[in-house]
Protein backbone atom coordinates (compact mmCIF):
# COMPACT_ATOMS: atom_id res chain seq x y z
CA UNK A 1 3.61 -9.47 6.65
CA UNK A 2 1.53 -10.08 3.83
CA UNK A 3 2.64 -11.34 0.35
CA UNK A 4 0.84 -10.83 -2.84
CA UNK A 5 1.30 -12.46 -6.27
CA UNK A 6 -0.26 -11.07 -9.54
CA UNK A 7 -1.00 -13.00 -12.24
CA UNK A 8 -3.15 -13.17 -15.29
CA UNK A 9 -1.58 -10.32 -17.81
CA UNK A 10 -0.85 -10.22 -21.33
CA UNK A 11 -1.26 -9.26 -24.93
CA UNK A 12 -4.90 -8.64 -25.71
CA UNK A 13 -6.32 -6.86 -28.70
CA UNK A 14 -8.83 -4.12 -28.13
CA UNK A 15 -12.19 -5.96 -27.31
CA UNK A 16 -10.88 -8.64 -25.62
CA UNK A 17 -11.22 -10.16 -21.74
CA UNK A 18 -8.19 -10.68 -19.42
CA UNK A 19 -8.72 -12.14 -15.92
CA UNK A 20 -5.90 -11.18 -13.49
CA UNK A 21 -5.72 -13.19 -10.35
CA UNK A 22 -3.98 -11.80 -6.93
CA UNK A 23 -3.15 -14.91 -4.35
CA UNK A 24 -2.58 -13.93 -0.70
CA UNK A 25 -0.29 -15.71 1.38
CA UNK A 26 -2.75 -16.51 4.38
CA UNK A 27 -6.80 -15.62 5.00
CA UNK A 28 -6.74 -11.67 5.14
CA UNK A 29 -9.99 -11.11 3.63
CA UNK A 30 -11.63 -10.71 7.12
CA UNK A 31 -9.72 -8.12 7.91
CA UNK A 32 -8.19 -6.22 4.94
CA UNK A 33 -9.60 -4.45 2.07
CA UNK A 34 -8.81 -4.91 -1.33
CA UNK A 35 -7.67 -3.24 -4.66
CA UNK A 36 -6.74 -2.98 -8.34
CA UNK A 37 -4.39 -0.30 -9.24
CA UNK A 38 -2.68 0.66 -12.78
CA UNK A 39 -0.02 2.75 -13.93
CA UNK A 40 0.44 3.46 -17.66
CA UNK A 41 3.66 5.10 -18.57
CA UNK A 42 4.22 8.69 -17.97
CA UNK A 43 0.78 8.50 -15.23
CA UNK A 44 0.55 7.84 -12.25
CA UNK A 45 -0.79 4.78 -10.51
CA UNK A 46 -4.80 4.92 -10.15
CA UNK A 47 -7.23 3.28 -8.15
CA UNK A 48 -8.87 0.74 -10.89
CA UNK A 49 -11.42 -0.98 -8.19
CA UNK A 50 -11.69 -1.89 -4.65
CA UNK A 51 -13.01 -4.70 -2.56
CA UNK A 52 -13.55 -4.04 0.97
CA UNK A 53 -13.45 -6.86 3.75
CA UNK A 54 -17.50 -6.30 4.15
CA UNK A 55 -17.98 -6.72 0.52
CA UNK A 56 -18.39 -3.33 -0.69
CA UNK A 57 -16.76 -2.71 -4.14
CA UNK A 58 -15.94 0.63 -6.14
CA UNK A 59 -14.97 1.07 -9.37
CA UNK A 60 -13.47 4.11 -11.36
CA UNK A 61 -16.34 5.59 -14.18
CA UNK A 62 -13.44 4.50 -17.08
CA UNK A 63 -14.11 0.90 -16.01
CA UNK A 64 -17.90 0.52 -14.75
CA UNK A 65 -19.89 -1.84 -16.95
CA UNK A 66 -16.52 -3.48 -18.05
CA UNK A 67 -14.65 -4.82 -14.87
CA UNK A 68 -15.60 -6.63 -12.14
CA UNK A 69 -13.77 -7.18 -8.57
CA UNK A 70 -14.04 -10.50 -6.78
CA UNK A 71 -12.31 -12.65 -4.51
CA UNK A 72 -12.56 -16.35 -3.42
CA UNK A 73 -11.91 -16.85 0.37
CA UNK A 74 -11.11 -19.95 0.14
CA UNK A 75 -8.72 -19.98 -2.14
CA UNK A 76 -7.21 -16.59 -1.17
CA UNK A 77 -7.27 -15.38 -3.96
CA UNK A 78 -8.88 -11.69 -5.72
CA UNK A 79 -9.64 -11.38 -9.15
CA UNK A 80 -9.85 -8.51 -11.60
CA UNK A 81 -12.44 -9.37 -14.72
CA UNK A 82 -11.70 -7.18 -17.26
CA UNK A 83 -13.94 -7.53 -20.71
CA UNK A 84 -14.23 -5.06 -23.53
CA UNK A 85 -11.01 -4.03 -23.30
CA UNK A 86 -9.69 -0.79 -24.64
CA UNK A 87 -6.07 0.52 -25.78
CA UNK A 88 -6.24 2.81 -22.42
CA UNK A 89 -6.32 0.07 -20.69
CA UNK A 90 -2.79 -0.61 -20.90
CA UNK A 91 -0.85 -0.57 -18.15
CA UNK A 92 1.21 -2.76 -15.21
CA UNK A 93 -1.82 -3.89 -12.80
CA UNK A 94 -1.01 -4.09 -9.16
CA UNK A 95 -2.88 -5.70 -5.97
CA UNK A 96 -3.07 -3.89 -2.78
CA UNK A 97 -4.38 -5.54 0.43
CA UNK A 98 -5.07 -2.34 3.15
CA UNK A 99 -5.58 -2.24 6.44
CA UNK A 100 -6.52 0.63 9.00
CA UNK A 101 -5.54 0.06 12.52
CA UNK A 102 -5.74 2.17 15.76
CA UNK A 103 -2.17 2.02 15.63
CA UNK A 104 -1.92 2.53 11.79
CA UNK A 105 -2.60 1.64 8.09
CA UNK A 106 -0.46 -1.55 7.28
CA UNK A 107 -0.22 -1.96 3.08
CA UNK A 108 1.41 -4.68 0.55
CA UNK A 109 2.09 -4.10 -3.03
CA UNK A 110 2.17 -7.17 -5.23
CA UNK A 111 4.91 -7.05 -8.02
CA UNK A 112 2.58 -6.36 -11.05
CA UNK A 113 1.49 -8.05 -14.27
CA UNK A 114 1.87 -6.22 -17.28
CA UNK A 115 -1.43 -5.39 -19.84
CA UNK A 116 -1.42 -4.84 -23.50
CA UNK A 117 -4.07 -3.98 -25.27
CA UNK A 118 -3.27 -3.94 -28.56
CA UNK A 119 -3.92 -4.74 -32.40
């Protein structure tokens, strides 16, 4: 079982930076890959950017230039840097930790941290 805790969210006017955090409980970096979601109201929740356990990352095109994944292993902790932000970027930000198996994919949700971007 794997337990994830958001943090970082808030009131922000348009332009501004935000830095969520995601803590792990326990070293799963090694072995699970990691991710940003959203959901504004009335959507549903996207893929915002992804950190896989080799290092890989992937961002969606609304976000590229403007965001940037990271984690700290020691600390077990991932990080969402979000600068320039925009108005769309409202929304409640969730981590994901993903694993694939032989005997299946094992996922954990965090609770979520809530954006505003707003003047």
């Amino acid at each position: 079982q794997v337990q994830l805790v958001e943090s970082g969210g808030g009131l922000v006017q348009p332009g501004g930076s935000l830095r969520l955090s995601c803590a792990a409980s326990g070293s799963i970096f090694g072995f699970y890959s990691m991710g940003w979601y959203r959901q504004a109201p009335g959507k549903s929740r996207e893929l915002v950017a992804s950190l896989t356990s080799g290092g890989r990352v992937n961002y969606v095109d609304s976000v590229k230039g403007r965001f940037t994944i990271s984690r700290d292993s020691a600390k077990n902790t991932v990080s969402l840097q979000m600068n320039s932000l925009k108005p769309e970027d409202t929304a409640v930000y969730y981590c994901k930790a993903e694993r694939n198996t032989p005997s299946g994919v094992y996922a954990y949700w965090g609770q979520g941290t809530q954006v505003t971007v707003s003047s």
